[in-house]
C-alpha atoms as a PDB file:
ATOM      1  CA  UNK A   1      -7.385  -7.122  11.800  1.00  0.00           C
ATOM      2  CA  UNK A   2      -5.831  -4.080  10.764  1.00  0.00           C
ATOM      3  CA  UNK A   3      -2.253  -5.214   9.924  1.00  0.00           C
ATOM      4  CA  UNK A   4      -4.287  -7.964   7.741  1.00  0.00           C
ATOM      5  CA  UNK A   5      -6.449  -5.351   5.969  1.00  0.00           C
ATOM      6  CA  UNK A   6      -3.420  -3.090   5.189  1.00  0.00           C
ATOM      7  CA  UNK A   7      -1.320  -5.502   3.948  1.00  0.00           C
ATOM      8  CA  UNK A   8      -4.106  -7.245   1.677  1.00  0.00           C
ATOM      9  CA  UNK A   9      -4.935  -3.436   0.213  1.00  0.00           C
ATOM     10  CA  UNK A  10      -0.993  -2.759  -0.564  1.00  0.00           C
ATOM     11  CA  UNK A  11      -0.299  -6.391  -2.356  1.00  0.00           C
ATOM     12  CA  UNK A  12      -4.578  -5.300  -3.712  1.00  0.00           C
ATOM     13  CA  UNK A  13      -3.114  -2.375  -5.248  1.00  0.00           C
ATOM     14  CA  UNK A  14       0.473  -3.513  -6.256  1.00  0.00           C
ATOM     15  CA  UNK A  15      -1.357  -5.998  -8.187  1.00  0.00           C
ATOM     16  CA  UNK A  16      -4.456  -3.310  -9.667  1.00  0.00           C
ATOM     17  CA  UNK A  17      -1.662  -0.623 -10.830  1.00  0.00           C
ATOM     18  CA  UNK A  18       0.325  -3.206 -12.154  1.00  0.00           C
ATOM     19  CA  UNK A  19      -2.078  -4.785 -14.402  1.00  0.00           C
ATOM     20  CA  UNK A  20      -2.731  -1.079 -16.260  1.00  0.00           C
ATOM     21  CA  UNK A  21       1.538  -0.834 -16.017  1.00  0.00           C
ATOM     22  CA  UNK A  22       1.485  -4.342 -17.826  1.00  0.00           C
ATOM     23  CA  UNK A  23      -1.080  -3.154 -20.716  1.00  0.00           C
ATOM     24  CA  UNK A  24       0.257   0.340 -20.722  1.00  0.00           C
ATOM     25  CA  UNK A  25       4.193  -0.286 -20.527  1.00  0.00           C
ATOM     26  CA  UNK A  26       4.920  -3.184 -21.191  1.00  0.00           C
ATOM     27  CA  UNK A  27       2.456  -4.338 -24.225  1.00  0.00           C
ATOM     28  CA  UNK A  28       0.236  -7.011 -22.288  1.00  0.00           C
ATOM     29  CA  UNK A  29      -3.361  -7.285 -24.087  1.00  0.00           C
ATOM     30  CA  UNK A  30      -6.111  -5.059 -22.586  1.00  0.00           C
ATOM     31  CA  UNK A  31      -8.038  -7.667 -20.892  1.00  0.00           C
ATOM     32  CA  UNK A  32      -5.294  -7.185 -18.205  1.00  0.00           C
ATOM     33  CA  UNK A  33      -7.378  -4.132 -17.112  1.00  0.00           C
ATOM     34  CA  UNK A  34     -10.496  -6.461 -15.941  1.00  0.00           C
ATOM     35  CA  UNK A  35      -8.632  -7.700 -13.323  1.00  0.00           C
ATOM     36  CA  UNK A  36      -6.530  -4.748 -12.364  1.00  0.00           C
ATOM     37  CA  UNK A  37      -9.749  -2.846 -11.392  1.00  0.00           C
ATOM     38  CA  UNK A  38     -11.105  -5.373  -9.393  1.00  0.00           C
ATOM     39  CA  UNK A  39      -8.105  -5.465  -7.210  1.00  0.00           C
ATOM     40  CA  UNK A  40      -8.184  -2.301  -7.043  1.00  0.00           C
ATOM     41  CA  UNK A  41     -11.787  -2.001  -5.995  1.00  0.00           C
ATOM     42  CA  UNK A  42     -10.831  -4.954  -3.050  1.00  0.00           C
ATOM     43  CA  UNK A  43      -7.984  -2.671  -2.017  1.00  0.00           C
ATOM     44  CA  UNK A  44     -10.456  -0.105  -1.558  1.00  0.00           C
ATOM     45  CA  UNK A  45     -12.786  -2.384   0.306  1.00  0.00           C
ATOM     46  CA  UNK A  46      -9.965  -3.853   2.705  1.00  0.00           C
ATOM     47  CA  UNK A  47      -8.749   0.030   4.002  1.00  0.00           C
ATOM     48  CA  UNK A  48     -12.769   0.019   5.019  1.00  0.00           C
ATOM     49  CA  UNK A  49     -12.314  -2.834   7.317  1.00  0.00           C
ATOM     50  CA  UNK A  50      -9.199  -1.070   9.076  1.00  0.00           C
ATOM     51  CA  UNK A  51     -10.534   0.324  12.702  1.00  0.00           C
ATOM     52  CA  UNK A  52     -10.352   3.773  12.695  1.00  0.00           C
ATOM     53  CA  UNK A  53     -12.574   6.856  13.380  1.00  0.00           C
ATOM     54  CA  UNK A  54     -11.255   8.690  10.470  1.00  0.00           C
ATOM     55  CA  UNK A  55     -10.740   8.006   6.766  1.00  0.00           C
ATOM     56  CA  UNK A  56      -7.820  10.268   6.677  1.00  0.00           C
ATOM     57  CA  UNK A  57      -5.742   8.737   9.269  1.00  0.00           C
ATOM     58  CA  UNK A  58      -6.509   4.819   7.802  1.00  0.00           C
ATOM     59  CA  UNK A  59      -5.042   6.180   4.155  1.00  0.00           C
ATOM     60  CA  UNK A  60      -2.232   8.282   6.212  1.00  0.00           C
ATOM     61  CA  UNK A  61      -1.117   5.241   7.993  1.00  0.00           C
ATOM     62  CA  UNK A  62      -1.628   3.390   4.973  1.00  0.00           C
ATOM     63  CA  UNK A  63       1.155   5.103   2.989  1.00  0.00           C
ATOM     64  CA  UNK A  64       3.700   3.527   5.120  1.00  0.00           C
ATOM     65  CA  UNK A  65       2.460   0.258   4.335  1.00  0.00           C
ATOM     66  CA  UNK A  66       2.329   0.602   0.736  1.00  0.00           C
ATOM     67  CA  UNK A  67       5.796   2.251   0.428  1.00  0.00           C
ATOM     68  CA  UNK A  68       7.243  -1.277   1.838  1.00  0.00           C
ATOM     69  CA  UNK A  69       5.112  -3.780   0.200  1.00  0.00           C
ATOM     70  CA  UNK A  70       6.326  -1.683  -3.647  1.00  0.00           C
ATOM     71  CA  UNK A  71       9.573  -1.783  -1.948  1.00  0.00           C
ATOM     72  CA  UNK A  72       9.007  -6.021  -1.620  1.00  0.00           C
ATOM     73  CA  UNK A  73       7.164  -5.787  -5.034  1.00  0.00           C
ATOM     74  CA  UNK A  74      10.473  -4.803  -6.770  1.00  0.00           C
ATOM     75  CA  UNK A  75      12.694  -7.247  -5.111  1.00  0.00           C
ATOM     76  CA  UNK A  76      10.315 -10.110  -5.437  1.00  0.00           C
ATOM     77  CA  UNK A  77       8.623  -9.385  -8.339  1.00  0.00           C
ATOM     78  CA  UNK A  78      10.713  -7.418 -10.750  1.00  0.00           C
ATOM     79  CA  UNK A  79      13.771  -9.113  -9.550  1.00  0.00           C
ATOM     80  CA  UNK A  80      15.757  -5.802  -8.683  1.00  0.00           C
ATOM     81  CA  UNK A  81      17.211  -5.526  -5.175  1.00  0.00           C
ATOM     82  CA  UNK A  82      16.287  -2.750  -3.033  1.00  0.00           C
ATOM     83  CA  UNK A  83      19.575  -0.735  -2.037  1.00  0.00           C
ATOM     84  CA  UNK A  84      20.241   0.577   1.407  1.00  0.00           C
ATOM     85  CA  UNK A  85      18.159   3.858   0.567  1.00  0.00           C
ATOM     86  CA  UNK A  86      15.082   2.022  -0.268  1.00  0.00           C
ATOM     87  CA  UNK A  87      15.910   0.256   2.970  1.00  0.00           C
ATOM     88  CA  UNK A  88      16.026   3.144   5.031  1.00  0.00           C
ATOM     89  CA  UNK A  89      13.406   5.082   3.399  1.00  0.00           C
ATOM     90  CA  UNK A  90      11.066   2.551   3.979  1.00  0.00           C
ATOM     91  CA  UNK A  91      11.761   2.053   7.407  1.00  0.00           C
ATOM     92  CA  UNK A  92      10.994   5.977   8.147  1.00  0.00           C
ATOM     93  CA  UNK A  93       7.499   5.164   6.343  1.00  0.00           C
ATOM     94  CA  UNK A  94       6.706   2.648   8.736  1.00  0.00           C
ATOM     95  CA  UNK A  95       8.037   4.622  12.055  1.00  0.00           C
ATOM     96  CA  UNK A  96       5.533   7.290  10.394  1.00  0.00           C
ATOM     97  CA  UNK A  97       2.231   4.708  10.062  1.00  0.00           C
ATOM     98  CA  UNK A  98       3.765   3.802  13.696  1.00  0.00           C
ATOM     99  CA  UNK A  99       3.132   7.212  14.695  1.00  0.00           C
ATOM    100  CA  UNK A 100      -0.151   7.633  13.149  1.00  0.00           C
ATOM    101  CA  UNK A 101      -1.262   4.755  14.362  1.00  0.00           C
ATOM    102  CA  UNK A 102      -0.217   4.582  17.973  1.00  0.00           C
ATOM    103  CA  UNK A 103       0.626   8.444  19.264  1.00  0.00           C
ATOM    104  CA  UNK A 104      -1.785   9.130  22.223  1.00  0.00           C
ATOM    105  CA  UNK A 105      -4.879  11.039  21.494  1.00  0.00           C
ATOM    106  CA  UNK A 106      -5.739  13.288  23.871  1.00  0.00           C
ATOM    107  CA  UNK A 107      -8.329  15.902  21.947  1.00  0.00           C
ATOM    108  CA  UNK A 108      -5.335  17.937  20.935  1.00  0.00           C
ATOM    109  CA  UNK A 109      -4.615  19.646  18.097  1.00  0.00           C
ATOM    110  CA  UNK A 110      -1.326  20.789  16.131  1.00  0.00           C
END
């Protein structure tokens, strides 16, 4: 379930930013806000359903997610092609959700 919930909160909030970037920056009526904030509301719902004991880690582990899907999100939907440094960069991101995700917990601190 979790892959599922962050991946429906990252396109969720693509889609909620870019509806106030629309209206904001590029001229697009008002009533594109409506439906910005109600994806981003269901992006906030969807990190809930992630299984984890602690907010903090689910939006930690989240950031790698959400670096790749904007990374897909200006490829796909922009039509601009992401060079070898958004390649790369993103790829650290998601070693660093890895990380987060899936490092042993043993009680121990820094």
């Amino acid at each position: 379930m979790t892959p599922l919930a962050y991946l429906g909160a990252a396109l969720a909030e693509i889609a909620g930013c870019f509806a106030f970037w629309a209206w904001l920056r590029l001229d697009k009526s008002p009533w594109w806000v409506a439906p910005g904030i109600a994806s981003l509301c269901l992006f906030a719902w969807l990190l809930t359903l992630v299984d984890a004991e602690h907010a903090g880690r689910t939006y930690a582990a989240y950031g790698g997610v959400y670096i790749v899907a904007a990374i897909a999100w200006l490829w796909l939907a922009e039509g601009a092609k992401p060079d070898r440094w958004d390649l790369i960069g993103a790829a650290v991101c998601l070693a660093g959700t890895a990380i987060i995700l899936f490092g042993p917990r043993g009680g121990q601190s820094v």
